[in-house]
PDB file of N, CA and C in Angstrom:
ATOM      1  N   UNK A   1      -6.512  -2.063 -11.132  1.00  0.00           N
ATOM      2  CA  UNK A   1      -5.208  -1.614 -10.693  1.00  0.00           C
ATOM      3  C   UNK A   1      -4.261  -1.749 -11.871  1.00  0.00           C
ATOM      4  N   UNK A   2      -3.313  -0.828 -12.405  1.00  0.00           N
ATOM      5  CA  UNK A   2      -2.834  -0.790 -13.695  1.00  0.00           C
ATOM      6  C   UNK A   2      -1.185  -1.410 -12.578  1.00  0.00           C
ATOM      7  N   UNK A   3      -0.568  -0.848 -14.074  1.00  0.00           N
ATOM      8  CA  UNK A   3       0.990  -1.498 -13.539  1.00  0.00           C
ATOM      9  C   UNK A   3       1.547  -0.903 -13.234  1.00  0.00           C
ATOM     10  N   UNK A   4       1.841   0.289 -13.144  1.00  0.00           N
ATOM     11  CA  UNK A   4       2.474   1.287 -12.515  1.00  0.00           C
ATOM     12  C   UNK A   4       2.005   1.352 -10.652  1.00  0.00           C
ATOM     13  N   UNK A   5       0.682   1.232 -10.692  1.00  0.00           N
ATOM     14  CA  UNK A   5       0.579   1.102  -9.060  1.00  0.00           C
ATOM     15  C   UNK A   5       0.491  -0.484  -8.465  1.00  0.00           C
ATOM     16  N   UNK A   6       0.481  -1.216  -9.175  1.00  0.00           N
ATOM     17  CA  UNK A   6       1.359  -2.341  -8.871  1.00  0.00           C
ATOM     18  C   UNK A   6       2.810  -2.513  -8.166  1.00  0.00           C
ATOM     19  N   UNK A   7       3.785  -1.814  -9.165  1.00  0.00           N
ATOM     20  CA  UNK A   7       5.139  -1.748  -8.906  1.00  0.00           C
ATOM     21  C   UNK A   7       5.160  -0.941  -7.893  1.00  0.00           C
ATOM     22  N   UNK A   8       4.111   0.399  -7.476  1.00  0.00           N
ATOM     23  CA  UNK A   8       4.245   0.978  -6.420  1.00  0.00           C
ATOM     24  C   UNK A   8       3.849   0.360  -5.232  1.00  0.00           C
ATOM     25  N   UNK A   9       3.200  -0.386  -5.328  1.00  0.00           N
ATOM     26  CA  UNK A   9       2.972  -1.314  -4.530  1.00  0.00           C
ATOM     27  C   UNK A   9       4.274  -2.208  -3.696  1.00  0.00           C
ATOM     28  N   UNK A  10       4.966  -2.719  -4.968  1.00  0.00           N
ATOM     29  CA  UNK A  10       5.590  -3.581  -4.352  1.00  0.00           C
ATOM     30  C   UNK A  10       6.966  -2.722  -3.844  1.00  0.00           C
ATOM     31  N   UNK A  11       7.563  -1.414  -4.366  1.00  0.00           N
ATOM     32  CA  UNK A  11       8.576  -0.643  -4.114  1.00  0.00           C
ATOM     33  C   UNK A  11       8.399   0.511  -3.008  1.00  0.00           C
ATOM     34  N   UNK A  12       7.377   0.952  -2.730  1.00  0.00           N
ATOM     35  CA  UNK A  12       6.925   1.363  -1.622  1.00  0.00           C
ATOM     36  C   UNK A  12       5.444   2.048  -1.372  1.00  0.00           C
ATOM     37  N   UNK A  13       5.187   0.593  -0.759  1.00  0.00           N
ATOM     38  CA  UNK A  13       3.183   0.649  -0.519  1.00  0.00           C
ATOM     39  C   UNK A  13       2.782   1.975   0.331  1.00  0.00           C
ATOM     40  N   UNK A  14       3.731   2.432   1.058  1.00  0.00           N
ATOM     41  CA  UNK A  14       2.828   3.842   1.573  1.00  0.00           C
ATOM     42  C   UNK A  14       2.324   4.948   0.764  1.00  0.00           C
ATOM     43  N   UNK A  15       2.889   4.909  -0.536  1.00  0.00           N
ATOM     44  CA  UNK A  15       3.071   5.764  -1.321  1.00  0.00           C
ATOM     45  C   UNK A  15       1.694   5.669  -2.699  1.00  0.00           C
ATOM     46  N   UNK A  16       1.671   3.977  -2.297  1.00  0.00           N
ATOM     47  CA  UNK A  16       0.938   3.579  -3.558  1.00  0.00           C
ATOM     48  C   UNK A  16      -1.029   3.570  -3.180  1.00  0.00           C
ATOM     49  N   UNK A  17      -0.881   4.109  -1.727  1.00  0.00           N
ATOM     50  CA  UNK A  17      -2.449   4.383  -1.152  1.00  0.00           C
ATOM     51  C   UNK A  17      -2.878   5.452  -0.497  1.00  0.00           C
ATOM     52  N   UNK A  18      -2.121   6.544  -1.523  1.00  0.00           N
ATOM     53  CA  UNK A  18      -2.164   8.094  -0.807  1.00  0.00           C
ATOM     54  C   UNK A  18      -3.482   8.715  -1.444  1.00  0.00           C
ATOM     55  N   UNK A  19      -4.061   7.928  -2.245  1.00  0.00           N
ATOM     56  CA  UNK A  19      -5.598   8.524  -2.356  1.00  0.00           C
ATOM     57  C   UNK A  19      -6.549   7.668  -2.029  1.00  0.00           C
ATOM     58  N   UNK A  20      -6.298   6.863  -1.085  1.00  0.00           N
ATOM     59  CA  UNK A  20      -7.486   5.801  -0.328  1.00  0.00           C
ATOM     60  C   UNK A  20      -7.945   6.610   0.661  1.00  0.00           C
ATOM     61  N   UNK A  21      -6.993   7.674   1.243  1.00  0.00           N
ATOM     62  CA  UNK A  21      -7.775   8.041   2.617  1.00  0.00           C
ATOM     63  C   UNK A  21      -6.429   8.164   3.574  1.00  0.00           C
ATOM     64  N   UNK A  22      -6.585   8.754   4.970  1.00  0.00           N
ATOM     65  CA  UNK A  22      -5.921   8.885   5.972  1.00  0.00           C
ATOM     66  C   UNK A  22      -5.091   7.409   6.584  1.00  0.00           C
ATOM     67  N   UNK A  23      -6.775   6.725   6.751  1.00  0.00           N
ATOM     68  CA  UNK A  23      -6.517   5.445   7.618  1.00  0.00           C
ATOM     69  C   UNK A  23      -5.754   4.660   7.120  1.00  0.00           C
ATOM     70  N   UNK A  24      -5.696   4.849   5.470  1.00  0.00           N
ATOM     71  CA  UNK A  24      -5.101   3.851   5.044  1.00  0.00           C
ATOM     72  C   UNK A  24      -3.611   4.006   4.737  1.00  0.00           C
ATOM     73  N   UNK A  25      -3.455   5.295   4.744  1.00  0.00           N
ATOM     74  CA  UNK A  25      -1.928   5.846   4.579  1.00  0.00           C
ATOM     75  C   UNK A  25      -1.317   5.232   5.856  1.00  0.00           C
ATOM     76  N   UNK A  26      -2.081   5.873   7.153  1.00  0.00           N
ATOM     77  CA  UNK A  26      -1.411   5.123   8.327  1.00  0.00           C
ATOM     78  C   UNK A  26      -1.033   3.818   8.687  1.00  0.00           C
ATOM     79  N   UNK A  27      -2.586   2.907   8.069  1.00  0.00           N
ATOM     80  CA  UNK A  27      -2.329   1.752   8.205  1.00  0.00           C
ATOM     81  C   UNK A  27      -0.969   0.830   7.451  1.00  0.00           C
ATOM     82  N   UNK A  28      -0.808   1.069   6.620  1.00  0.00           N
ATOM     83  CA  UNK A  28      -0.012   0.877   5.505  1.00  0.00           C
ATOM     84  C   UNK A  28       1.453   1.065   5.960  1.00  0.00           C
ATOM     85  N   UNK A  29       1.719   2.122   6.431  1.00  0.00           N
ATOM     86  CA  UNK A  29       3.183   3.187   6.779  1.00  0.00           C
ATOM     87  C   UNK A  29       3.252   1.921   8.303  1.00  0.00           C
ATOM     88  N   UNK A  30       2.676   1.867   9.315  1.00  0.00           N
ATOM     89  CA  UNK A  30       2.610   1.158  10.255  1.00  0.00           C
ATOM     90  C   UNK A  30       3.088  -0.388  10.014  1.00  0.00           C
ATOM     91  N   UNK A  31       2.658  -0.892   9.196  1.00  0.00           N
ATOM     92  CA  UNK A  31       2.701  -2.053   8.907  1.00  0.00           C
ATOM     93  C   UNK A  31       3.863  -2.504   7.602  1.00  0.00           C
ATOM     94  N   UNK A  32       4.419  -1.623   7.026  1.00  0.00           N
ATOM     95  CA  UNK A  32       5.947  -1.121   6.006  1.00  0.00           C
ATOM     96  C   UNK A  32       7.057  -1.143   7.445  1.00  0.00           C
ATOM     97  N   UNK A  33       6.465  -0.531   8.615  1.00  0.00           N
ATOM     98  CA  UNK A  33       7.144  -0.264   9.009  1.00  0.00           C
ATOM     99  C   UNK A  33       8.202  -1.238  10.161  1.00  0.00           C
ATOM    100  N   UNK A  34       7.082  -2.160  10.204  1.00  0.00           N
ATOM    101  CA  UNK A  34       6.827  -3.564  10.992  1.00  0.00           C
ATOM    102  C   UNK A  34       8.079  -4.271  10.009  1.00  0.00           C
ATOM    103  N   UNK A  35       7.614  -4.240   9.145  1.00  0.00           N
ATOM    104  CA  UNK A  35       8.212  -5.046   7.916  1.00  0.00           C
ATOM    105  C   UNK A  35       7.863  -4.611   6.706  1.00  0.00           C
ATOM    106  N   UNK A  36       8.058  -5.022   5.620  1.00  0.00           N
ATOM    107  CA  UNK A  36       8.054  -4.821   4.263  1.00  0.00           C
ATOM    108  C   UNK A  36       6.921  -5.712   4.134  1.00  0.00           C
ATOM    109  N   UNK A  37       7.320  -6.973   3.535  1.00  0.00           N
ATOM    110  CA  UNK A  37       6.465  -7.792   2.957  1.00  0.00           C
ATOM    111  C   UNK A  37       4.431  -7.546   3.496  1.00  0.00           C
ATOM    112  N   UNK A  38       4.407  -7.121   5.107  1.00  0.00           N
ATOM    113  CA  UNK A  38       3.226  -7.294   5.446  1.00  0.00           C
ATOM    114  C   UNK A  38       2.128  -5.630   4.978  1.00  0.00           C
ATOM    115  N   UNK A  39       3.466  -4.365   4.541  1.00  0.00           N
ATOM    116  CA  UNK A  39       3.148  -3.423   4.329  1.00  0.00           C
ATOM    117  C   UNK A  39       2.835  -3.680   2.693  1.00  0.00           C
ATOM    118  N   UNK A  40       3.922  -4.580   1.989  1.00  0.00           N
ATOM    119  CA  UNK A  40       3.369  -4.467   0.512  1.00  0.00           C
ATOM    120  C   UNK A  40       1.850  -5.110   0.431  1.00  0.00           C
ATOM    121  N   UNK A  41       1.864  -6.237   1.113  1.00  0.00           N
ATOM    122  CA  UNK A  41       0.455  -7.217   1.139  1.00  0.00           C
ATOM    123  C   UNK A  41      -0.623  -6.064   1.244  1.00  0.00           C
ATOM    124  N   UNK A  42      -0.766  -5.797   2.521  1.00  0.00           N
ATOM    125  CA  UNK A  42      -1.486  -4.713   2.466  1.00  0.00           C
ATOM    126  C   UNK A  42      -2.087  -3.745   1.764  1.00  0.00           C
ATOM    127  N   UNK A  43      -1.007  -3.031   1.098  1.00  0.00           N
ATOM    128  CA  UNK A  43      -1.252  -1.992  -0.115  1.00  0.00           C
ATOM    129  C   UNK A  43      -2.035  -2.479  -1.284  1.00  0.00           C
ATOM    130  N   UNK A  44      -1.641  -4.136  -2.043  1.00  0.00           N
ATOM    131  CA  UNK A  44      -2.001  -4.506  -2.295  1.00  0.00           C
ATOM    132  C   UNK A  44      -3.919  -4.515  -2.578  1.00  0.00           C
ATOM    133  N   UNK A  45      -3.890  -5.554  -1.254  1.00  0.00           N
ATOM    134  CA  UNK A  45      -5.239  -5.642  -1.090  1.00  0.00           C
ATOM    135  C   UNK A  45      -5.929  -4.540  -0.772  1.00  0.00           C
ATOM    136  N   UNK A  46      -5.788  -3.782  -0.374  1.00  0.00           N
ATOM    137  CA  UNK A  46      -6.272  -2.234   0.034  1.00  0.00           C
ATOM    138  C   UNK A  46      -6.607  -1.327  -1.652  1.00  0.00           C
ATOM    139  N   UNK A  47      -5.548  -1.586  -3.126  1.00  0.00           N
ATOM    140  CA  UNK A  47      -5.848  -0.803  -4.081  1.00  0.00           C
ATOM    141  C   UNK A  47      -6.538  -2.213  -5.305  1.00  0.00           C
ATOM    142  N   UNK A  48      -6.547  -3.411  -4.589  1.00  0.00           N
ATOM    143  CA  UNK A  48      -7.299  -4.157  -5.251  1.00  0.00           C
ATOM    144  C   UNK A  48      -9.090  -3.943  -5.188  1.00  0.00           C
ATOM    145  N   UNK A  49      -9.257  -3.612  -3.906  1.00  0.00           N
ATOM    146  CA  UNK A  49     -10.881  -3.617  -3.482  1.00  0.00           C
ATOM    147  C   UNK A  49     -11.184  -2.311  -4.527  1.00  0.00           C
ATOM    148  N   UNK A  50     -12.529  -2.190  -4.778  1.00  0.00           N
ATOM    149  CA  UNK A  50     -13.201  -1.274  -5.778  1.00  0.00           C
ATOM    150  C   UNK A  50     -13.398   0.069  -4.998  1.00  0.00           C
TER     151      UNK A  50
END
């Protein structure tokens, strides 16, 4: 994960897992939407896995 999708990560994670897939756009946007912090976590771990 470079630094640019890092920072997208932390400035807005729906954005930063738009080539993981559907589920994960949703999941992500759902959970941003709940809150922040649990949507950045998310994104996170979601563009950390290989």
């Amino acid at each position: 994960m470079g630094c640019g999708r890092l920072i997208l990560c932390i400035i807005f994670p729906p954005l930063a897992v738009l080539d993981k897939g559907c589920g994960s756009i949703l999941f992500v946007t759902i959970l941003t939407c709940a809150g922040w912090v649990p949507g950045a976590i998310s994104a996170l771990i979601i563009n950390n896995k290989n």
